[in-house]
Protein backbone atom coordinates (compact mmCIF):
# COMPACT_ATOMS: atom_id res chain seq x y z
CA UNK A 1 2.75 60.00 68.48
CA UNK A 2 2.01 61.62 65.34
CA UNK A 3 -1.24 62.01 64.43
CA UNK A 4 -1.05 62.88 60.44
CA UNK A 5 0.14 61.03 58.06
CA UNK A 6 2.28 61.98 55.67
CA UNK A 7 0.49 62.76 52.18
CA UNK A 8 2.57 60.77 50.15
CA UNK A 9 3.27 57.78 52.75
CA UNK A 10 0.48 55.18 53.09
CA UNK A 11 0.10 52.54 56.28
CA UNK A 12 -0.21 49.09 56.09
CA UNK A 13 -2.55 47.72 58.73
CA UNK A 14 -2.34 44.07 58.21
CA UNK A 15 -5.09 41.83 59.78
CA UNK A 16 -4.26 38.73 59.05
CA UNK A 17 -4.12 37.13 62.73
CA UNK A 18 -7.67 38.53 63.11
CA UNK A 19 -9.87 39.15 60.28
CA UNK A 20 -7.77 36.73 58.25
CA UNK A 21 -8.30 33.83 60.74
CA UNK A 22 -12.05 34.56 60.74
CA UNK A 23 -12.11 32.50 57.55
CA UNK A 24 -13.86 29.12 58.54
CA UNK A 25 -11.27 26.58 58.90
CA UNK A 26 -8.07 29.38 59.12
CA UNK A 27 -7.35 28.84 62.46
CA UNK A 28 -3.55 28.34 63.23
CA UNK A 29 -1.62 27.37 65.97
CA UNK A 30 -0.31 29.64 68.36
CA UNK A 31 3.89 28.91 66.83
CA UNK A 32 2.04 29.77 63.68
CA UNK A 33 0.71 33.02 64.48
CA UNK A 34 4.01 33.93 65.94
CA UNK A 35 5.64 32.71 63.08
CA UNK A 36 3.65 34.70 60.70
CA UNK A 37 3.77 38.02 62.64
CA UNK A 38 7.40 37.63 62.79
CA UNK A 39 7.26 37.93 58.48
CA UNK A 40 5.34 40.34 58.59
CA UNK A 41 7.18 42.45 60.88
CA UNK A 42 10.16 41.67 59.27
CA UNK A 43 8.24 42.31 55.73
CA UNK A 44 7.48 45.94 56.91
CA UNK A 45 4.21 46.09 57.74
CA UNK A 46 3.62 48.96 59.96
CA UNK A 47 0.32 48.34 61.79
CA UNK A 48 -0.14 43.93 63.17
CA UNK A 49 -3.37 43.33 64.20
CA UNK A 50 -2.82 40.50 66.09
CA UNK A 51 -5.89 38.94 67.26
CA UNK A 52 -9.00 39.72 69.63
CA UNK A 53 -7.58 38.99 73.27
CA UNK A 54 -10.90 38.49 74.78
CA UNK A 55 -12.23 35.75 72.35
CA UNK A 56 -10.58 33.09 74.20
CA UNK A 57 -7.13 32.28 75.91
CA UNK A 58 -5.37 30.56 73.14
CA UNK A 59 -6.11 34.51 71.62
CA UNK A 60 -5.20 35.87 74.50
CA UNK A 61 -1.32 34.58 74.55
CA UNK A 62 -1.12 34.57 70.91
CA UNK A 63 -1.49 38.52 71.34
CA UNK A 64 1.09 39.08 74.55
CA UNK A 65 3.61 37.17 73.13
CA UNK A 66 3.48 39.05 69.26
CA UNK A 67 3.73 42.05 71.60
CA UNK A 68 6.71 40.99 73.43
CA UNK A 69 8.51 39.88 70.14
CA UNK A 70 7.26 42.82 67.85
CA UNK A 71 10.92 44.79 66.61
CA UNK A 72 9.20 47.37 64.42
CA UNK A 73 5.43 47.11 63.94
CA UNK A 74 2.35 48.98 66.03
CA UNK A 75 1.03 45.82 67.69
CA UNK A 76 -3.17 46.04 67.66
CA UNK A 77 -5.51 43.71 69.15
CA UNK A 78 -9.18 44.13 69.06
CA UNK A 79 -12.22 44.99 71.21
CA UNK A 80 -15.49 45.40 71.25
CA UNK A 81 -17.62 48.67 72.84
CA UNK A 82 -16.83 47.70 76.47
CA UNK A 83 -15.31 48.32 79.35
CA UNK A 84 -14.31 44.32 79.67
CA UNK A 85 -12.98 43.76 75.76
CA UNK A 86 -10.88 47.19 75.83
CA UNK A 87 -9.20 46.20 79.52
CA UNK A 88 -7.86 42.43 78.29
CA UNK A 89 -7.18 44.06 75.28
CA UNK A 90 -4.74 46.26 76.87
CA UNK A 91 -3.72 43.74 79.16
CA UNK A 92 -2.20 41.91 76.34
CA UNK A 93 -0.97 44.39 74.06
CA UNK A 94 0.75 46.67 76.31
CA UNK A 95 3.63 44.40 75.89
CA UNK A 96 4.27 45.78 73.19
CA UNK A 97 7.02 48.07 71.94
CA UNK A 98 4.43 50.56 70.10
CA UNK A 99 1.12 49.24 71.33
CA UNK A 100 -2.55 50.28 69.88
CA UNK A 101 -6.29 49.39 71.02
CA UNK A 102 -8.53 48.86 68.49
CA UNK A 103 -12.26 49.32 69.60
CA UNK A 104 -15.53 48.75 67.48
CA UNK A 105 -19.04 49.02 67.44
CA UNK A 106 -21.92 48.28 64.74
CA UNK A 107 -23.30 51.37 63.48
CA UNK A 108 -26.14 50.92 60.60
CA UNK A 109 -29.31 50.55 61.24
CA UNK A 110 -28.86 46.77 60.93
CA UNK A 111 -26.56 46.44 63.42
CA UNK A 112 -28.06 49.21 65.77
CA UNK A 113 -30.76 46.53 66.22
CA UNK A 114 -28.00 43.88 67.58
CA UNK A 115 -27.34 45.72 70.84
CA UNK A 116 -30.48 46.98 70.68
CA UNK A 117 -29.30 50.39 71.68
CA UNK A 118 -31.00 53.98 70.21
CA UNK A 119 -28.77 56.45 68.78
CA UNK A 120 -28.15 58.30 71.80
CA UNK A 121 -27.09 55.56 73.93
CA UNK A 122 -24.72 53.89 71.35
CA UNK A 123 -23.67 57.48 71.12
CA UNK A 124 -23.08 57.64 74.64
CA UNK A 125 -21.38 54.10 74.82
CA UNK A 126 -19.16 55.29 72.10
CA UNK A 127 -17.89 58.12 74.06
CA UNK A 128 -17.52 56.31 76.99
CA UNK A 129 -15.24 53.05 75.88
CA UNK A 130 -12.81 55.08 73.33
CA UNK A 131 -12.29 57.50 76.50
CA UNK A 132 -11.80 54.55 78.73
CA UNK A 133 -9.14 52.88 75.69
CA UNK A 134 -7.40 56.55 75.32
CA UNK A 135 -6.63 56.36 79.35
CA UNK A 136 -4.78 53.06 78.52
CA UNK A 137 -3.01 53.60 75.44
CA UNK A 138 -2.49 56.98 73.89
CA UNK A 139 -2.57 54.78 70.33
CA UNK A 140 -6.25 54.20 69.78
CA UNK A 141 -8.45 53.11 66.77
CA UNK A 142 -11.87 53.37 66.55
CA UNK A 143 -14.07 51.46 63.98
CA UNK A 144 -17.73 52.17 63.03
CA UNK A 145 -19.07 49.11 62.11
CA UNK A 146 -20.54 48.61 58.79
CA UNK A 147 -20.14 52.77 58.24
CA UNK A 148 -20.60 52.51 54.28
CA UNK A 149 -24.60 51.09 55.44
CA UNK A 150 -24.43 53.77 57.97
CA UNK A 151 -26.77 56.72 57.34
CA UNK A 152 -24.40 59.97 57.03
CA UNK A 153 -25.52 62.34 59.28
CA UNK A 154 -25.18 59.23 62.20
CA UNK A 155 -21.71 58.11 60.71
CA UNK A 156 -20.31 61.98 61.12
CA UNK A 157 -21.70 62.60 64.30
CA UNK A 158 -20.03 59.88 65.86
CA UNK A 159 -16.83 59.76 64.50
CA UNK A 160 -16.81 63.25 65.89
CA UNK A 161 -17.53 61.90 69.10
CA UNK A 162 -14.75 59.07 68.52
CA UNK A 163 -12.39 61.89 67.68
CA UNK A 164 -12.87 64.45 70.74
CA UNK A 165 -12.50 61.08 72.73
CA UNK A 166 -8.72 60.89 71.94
CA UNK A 167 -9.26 58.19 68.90
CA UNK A 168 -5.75 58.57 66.56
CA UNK A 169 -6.91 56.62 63.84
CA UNK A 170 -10.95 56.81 62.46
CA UNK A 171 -11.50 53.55 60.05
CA UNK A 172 -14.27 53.33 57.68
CA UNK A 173 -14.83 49.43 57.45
CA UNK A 174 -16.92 48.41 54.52
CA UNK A 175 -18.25 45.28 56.29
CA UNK A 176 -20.52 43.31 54.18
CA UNK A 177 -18.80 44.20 51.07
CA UNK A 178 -21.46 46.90 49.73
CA UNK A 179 -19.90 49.93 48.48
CA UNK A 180 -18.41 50.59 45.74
CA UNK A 181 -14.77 52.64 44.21
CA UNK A 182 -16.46 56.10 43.73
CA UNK A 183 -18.52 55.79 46.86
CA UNK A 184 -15.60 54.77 48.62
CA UNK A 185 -13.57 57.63 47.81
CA UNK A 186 -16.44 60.11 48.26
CA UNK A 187 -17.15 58.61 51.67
CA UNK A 188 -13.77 59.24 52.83
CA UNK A 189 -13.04 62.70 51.12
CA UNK A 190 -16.13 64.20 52.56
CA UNK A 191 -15.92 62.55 56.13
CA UNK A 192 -12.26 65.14 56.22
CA UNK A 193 -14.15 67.87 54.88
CA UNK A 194 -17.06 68.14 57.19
CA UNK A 195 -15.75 66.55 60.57
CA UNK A 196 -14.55 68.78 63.10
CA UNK A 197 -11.26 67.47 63.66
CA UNK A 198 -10.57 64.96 61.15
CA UNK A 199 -7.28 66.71 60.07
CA UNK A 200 -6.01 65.77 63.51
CA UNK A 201 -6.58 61.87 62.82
CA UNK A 202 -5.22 59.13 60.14
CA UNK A 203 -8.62 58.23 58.37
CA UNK A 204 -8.01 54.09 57.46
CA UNK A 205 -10.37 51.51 55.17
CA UNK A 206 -11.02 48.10 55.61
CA UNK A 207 -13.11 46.80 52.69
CA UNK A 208 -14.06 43.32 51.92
CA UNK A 209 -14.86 41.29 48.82
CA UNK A 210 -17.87 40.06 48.35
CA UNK A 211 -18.86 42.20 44.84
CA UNK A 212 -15.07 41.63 44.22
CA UNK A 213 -14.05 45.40 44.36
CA UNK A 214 -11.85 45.17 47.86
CA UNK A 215 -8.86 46.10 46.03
CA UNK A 216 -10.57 49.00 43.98
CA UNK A 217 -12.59 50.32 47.06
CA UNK A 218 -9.33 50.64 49.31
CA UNK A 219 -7.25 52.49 46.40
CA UNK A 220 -10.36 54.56 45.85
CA UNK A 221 -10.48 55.47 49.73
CA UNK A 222 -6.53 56.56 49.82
CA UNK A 223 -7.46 58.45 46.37
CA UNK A 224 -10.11 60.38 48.60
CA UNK A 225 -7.80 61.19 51.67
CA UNK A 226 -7.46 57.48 53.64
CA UNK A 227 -3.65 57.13 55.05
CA UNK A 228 -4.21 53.62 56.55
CA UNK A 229 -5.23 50.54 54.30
CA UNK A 230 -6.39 47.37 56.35
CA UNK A 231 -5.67 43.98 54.57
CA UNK A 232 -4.76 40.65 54.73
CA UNK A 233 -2.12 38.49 52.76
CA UNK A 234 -3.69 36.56 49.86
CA UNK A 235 -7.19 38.43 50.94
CA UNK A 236 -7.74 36.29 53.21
CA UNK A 237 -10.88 36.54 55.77
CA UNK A 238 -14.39 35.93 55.92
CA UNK A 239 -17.09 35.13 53.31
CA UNK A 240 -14.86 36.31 49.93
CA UNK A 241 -12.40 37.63 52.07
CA UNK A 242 -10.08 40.87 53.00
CA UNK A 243 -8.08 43.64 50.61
CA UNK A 244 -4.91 41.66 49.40
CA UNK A 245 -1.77 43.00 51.06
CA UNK A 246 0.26 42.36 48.22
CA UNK A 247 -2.70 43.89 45.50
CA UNK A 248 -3.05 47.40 47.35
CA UNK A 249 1.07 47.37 48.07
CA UNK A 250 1.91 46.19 44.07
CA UNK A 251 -0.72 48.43 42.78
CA UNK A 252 1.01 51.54 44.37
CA UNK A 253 3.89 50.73 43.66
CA UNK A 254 3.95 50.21 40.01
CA UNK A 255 0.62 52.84 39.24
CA UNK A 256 3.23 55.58 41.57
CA UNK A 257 2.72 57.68 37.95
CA UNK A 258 -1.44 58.11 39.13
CA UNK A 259 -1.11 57.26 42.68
CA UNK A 260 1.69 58.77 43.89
CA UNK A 261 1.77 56.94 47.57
CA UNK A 262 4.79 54.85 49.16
CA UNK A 263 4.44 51.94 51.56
CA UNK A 264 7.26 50.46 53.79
CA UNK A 265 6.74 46.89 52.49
CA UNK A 266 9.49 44.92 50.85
CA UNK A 267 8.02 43.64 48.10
CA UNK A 268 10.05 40.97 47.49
CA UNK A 269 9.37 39.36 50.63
CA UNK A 270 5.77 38.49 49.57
CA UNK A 271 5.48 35.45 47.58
CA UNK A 272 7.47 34.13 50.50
CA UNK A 273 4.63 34.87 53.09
CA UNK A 274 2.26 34.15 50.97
CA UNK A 275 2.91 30.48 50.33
CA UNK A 276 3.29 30.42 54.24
CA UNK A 277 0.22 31.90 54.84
CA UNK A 278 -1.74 29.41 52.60
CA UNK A 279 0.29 26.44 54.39
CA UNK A 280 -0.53 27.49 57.69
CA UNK A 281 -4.32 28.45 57.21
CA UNK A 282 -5.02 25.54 54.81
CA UNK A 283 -6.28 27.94 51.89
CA UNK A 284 -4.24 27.76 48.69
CA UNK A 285 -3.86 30.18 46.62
CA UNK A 286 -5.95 30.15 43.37
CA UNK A 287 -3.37 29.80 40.29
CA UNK A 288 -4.48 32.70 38.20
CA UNK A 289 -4.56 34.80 41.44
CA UNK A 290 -3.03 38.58 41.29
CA UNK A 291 0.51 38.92 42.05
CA UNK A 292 0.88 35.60 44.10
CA UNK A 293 -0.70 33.07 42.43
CA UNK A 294 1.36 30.43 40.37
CA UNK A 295 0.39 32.17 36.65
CA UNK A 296 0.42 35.36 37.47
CA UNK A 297 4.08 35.65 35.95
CA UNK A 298 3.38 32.53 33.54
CA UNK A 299 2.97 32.88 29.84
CA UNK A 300 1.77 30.22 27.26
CA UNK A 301 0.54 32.55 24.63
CA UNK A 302 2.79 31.78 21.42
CA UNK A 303 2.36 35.79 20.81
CA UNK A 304 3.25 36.22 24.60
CA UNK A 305 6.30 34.39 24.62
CA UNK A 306 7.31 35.77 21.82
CA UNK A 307 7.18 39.06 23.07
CA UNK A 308 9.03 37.98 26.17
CA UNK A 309 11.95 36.63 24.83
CA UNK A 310 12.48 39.85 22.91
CA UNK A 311 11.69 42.42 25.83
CA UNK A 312 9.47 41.10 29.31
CA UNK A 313 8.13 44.73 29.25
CA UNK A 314 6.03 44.12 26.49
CA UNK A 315 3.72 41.51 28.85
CA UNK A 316 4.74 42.12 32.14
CA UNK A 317 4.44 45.19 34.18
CA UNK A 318 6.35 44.01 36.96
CA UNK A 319 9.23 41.85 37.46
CA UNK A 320 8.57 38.09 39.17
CA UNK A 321 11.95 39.30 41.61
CA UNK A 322 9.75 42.44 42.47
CA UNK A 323 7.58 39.92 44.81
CA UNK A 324 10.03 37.36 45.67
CA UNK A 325 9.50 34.90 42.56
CA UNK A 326 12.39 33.48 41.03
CA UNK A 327 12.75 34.36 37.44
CA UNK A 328 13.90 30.69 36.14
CA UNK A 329 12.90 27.04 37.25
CA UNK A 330 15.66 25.56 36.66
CA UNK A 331 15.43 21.37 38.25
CA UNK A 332 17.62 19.91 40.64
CA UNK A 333 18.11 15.88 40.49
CA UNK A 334 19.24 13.13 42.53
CA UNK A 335 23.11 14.43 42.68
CA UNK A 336 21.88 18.28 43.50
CA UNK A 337 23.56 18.77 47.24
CA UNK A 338 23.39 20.34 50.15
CA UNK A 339 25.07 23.85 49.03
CA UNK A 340 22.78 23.48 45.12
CA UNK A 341 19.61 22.77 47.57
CA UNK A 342 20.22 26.08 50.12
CA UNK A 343 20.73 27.94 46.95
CA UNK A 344 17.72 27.02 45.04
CA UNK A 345 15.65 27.84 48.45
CA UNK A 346 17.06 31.36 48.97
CA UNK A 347 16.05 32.31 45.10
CA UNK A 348 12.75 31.30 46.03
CA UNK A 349 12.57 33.16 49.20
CA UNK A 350 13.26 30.81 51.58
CA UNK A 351 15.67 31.33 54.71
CA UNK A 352 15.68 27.54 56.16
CA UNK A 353 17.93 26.98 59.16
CA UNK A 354 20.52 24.80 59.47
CA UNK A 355 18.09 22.44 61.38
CA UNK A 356 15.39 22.82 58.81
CA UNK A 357 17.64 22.20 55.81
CA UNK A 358 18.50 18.66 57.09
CA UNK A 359 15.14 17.65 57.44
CA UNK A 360 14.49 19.30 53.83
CA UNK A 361 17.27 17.78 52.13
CA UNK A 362 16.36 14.27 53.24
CA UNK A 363 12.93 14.66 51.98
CA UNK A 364 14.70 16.62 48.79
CA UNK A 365 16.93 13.01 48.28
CA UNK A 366 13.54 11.04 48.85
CA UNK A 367 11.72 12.56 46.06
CA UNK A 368 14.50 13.01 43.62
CA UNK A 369 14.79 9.39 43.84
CA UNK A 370 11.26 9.18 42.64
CA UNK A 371 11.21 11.93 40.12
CA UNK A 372 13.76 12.54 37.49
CA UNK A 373 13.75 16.19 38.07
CA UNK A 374 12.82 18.17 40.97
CA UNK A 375 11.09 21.73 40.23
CA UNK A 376 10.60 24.84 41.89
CA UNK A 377 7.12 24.05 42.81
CA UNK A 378 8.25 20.56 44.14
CA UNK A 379 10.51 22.40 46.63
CA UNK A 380 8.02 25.11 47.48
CA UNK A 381 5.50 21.93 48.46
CA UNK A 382 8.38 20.55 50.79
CA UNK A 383 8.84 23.68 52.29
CA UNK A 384 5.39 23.71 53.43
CA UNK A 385 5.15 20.65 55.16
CA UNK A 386 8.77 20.33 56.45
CA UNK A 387 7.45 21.46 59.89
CA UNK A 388 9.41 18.78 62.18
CA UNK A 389 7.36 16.07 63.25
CA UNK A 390 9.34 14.50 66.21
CA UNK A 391 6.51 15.30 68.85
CA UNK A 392 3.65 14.25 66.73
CA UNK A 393 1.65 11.64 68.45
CA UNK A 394 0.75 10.20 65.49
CA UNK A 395 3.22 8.89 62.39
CA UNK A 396 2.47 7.36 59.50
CA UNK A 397 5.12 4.09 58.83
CA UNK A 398 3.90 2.47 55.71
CA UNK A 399 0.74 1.66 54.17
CA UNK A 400 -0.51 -0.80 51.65
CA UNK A 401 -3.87 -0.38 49.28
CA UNK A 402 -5.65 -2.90 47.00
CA UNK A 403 -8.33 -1.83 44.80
CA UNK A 404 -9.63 -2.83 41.44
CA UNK A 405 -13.40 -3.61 41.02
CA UNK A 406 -14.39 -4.04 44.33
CA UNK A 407 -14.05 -1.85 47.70
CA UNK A 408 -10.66 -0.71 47.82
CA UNK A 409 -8.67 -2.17 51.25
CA UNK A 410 -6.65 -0.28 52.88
CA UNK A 411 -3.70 -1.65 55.62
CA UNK A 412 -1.69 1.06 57.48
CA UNK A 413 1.04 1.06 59.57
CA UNK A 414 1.56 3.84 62.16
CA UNK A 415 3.06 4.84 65.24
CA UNK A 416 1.19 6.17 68.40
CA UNK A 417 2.39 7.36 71.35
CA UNK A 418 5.55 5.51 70.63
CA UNK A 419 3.48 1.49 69.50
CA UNK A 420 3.44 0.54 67.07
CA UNK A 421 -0.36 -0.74 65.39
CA UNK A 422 -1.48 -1.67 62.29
CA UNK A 423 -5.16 -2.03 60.51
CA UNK A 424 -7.03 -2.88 57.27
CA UNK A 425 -10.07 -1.50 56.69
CA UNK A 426 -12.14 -1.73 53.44
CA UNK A 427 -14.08 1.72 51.46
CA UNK A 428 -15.17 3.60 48.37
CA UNK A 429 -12.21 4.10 47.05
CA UNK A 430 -8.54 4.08 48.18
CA UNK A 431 -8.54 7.24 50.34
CA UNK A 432 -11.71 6.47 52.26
CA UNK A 433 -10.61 3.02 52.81
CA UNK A 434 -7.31 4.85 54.40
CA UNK A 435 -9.11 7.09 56.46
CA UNK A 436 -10.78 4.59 58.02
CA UNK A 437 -8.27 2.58 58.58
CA UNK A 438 -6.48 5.15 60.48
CA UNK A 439 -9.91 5.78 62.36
CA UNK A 440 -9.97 2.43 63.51
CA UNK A 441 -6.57 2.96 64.70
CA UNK A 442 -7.33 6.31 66.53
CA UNK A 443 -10.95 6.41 67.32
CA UNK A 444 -12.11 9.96 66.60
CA UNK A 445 -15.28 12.06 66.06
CA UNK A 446 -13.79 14.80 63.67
CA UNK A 447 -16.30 15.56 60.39
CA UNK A 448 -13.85 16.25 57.39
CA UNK A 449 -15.19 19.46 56.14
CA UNK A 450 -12.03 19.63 52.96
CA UNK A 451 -10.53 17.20 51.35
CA UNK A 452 -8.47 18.97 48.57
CA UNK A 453 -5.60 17.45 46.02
CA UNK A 454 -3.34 19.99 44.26
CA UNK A 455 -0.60 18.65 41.12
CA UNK A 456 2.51 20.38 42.12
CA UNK A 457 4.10 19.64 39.00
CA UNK A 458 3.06 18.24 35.52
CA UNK A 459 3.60 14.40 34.45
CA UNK A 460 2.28 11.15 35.85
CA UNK A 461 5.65 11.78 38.97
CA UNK A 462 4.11 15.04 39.56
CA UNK A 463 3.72 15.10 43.87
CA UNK A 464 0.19 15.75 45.08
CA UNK A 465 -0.07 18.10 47.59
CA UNK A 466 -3.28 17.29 49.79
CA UNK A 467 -5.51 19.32 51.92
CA UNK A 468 -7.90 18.50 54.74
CA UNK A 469 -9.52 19.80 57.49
CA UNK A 470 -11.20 18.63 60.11
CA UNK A 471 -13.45 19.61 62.92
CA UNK A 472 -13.95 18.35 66.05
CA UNK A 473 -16.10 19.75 69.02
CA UNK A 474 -15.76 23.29 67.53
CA UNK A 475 -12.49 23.38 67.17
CA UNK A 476 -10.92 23.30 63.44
CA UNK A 477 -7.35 22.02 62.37
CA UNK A 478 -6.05 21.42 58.83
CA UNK A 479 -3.18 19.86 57.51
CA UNK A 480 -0.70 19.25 54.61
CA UNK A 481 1.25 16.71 53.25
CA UNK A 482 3.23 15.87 49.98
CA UNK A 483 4.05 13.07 47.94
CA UNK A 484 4.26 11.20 44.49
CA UNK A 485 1.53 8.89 45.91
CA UNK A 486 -1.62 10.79 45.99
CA UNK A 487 -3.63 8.15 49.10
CA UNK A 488 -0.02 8.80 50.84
CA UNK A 489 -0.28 12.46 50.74
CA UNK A 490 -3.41 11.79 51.83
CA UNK A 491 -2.81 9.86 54.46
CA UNK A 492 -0.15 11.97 56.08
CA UNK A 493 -2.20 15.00 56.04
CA UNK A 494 -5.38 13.63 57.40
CA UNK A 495 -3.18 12.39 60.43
CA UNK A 496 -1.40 15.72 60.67
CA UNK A 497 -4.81 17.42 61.22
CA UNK A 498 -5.29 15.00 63.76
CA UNK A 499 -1.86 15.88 65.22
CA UNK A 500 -3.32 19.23 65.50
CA UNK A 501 -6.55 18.77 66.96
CA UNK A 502 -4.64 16.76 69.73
CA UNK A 503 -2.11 20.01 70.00
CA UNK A 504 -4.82 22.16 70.49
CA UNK A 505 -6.38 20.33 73.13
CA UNK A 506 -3.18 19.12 75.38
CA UNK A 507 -2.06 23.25 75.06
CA UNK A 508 -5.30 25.07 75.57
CA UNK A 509 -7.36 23.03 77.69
CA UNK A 510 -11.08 21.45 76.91
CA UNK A 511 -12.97 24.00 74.92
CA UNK A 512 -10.45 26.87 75.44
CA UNK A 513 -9.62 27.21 71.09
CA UNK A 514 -13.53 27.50 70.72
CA UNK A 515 -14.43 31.06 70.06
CA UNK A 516 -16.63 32.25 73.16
CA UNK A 517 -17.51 35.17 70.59
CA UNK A 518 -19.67 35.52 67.21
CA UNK A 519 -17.67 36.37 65.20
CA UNK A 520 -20.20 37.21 62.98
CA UNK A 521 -20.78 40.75 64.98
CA UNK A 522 -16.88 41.61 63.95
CA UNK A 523 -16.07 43.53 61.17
């Protein structure tokens, strides 16, 4: 393996099946996570860290089969300082193609205190697991914990240690958030300069948002000598969340005049994962978000417009088809077919199968039958929840709601286990009344922790995309539905996270999708 990056070629490390899934309420199914390292391998991302195997079992599979599958990316799981976490990390990554063990410990002050270990012995323990990892794999990374709180002469002397251990890649995680652009990129350049050995390892950055400067710290870092950039698609992750794959990637690529690094990522393969990624995890993405979110490429501005009819250069700095974003939104109606509908979904960046696209286009006829015109966004909503729904225990058949003055009453009709049952139940408002309904119909103790409802489209047709999540016993699952009928979105997505919650029992066994870790102590 080579040990030095190239100075003009910068890696993607992409942590979206770890830190990303950290996010309270993120947690996908294990055909998700596959599904989503499969983009991203196919995207170009170099580095797929694909979970932390010893967090539970449903973690533990996830991990051996994204190494089994993996066609061109460095497969990485995560583990902590010890002998335990770096052996069922291997265990499930050695799989893998390229394979890499990723091992951390908590280095500040603050986080000294955790293991309650002095210098010398988390010195010592340092030495000893990122030995012990380098006898597994010879593709190691070692991460000190919270290094940007980490006092300097500490920080070098043990990512010395890391190095003469047979670590390939040193990252500099910037845990809580704290640092800032110009520390970042001091940090960095001065760990190479003074660290015996640091020219023989790829120096990486993993910053996180909290003072809103993830983006700006990681370009800062690969300004002071960082190869390796650790992020997440649509920043994703705890508290405010991860870099932004597509921010770090776009940025390069169109600022090449002052930073003059190259990734491997198709570009135009991201608004594609990104949608996915917010379907999957249950966390849209905010409208006026960089690069992926639905204005970032709109323009109401009189003076705007203006200037983009006579050259899109003079407002835009990037094409939409850069990312994947179709430049038009042109509507398909009720007579659009099959061949119009395939069409329209490729230009938006979507390769349905021949399977999916029947289940698509009936929903497609559905709604055009309710809506005049059918929009870009419309389709992009039934994309996300055409997820086939023949083995759901649970189906919603029809529904009826009254409400006017009084409680609202609710009557639904759905299908479990193959019966059919039907209830009324009465509530404040139409959607509780619903929701309890279906309760009565499927006794449950799951709190709702997000109820969300998203206008696809403009006009009193527009479909409502609805959010919620639910938790149950410690174990989270959110889902998604779409519809011209808000309460029937609603419905239908409130049952699909209970479709979910039953998935994750029936495949994982009682209590096996509950993190046996804090994840708090991860970076």
């Amino acid at each position: 393996m080579t040990k030095t990056a190239s100075k003009d070629r910068v890696v993607i490390f992409d942590t979206t099946l770890r830190d990303g899934e950290q996010s309270p309420g993120a947690t996908m199914t294990h055909d998700e996570k596959l599904e989503i390292a499969g983009l991203l391998d196919e995207m170009g991302v170099d580095i797929i860290e694909a979970g932390f195997p010893i967090a539970s079992e449903g973690d533990f599979a996830a991990v051996s089969e994204i190494a089994k599958n993996s066609v061109n990316s460095v497969i990485c799981g995560l583990a902590r300082a010890n002998f335990a976490d770096i052996d069922r990390c291997w265990e499930a990554v050695k799989h893998a193609e390229k394979p890499r063990i990723h091992t951390f410990i908590g280095t500040s002050p603050l986080h000294r205190a955790i293991p309650n270990l002095t210098m010398d012995e988390m010195a010592e323990r340092i030495e000893q697991t990122v030995t012990h990892a380098r006898n597994l794999c010879d593709n190691v990374q070692w991460s000190p914990m919270d290094a940007t709180r980490t006092e300097w002469d500490y920080l070098a002397r043990v990512v010395e240690i890391a190095i003469k251990c047979g670590a390939t890649t040193i990252n500099i995680p910037d845990t809580v958030g704290y640092t800032a652009p110009i520390e970042s990129a001091d940090l960095i350049r001065r760990l190479i300069a003074e660290v015996p050995g640091a020219e023989t390892v790829v120096f990486a950055t993993h910053c996180h948002n909290d003072l809103g400067m993830a983006t700006a710290n990681s370009l800062a870092a690969v300004a002071g000598g960082a190869r390796q950039i650790e992020c997440t698609i649509n920043g994703l992750g705890e508290r405010a969340g991860n870099t932004a794959l597509e921010e770090v990637v776009m940025a390069l690529k169109v600022r090449g005049d002052i930073m003059p690094f190259e990734t491997g990522i198709d570009t135009t393969k991201l608004m594609h994962i990104s949608r996915r990624v917010a379907t999957v995890s249950g966390f849209n993405v905010q409208f006026n978000k960089a690069i992926v979110g639905k204005n970032a490429f709109a323009h109401e501005s009189g003076i705007h417009q203006d200037g983009m009819l006579k050259n899109a250069e003079t407002f835009e700095i990037m094409r939409p088809q850069d990312v994947g974003l179709s430049g038009t939104s042109l509507p398909l109606g009720k007579h659009s077919g099959r061949a119009a509908l395939r069409a329209k979904l490729n230009e938006l960046g979507f390769e349905p199968g021949d399977n999916q696209l029947k289940d698509i286009f009936v929903r497609f006829k559905e709604l055009a039958d309710r809506k005049k015109e059918v929009y870009d966004d419309d389709l992009i909503a039934l994309m996300g929840v055409s997820e086939a729904e023949e083995n759901d225990r649970l189906k919603v058949v029809a529904m009826k709601v009254l409400c006017g003055t009084g409680p609202a009453e609710s009557t639904i009709e759905m299908e479990i286990d193959g019966a059919d049952v039907t209830a009324s139940s009465e509530g404040d408002g139409p959607v509780d009344a619903t929701f309890k309904a279906i309760r009565k119909l499927h006794p449950n103790k799951a709190h709702l922790q997000l109820y969300q409802v998203h206008a696809v489209t403009e006009g009193t047709d527009a479909q409502a995309t609805v959010s919620v999540r639910l938790e149950e016993d410690g174990v989270i699952a959110t889902g998604q539905s779409a519809d011209t009928d808000t309460v029937v979105a609603s419905a239908k997505a409130y049952v699909s996270a209970l479709n979910r919650l039953l998935v994750r029992r029936e495949k994982t066994g009682p209590g096996a999708d509950v993190r046996e870790i804090n994840y708090k102590d991860v970076d």
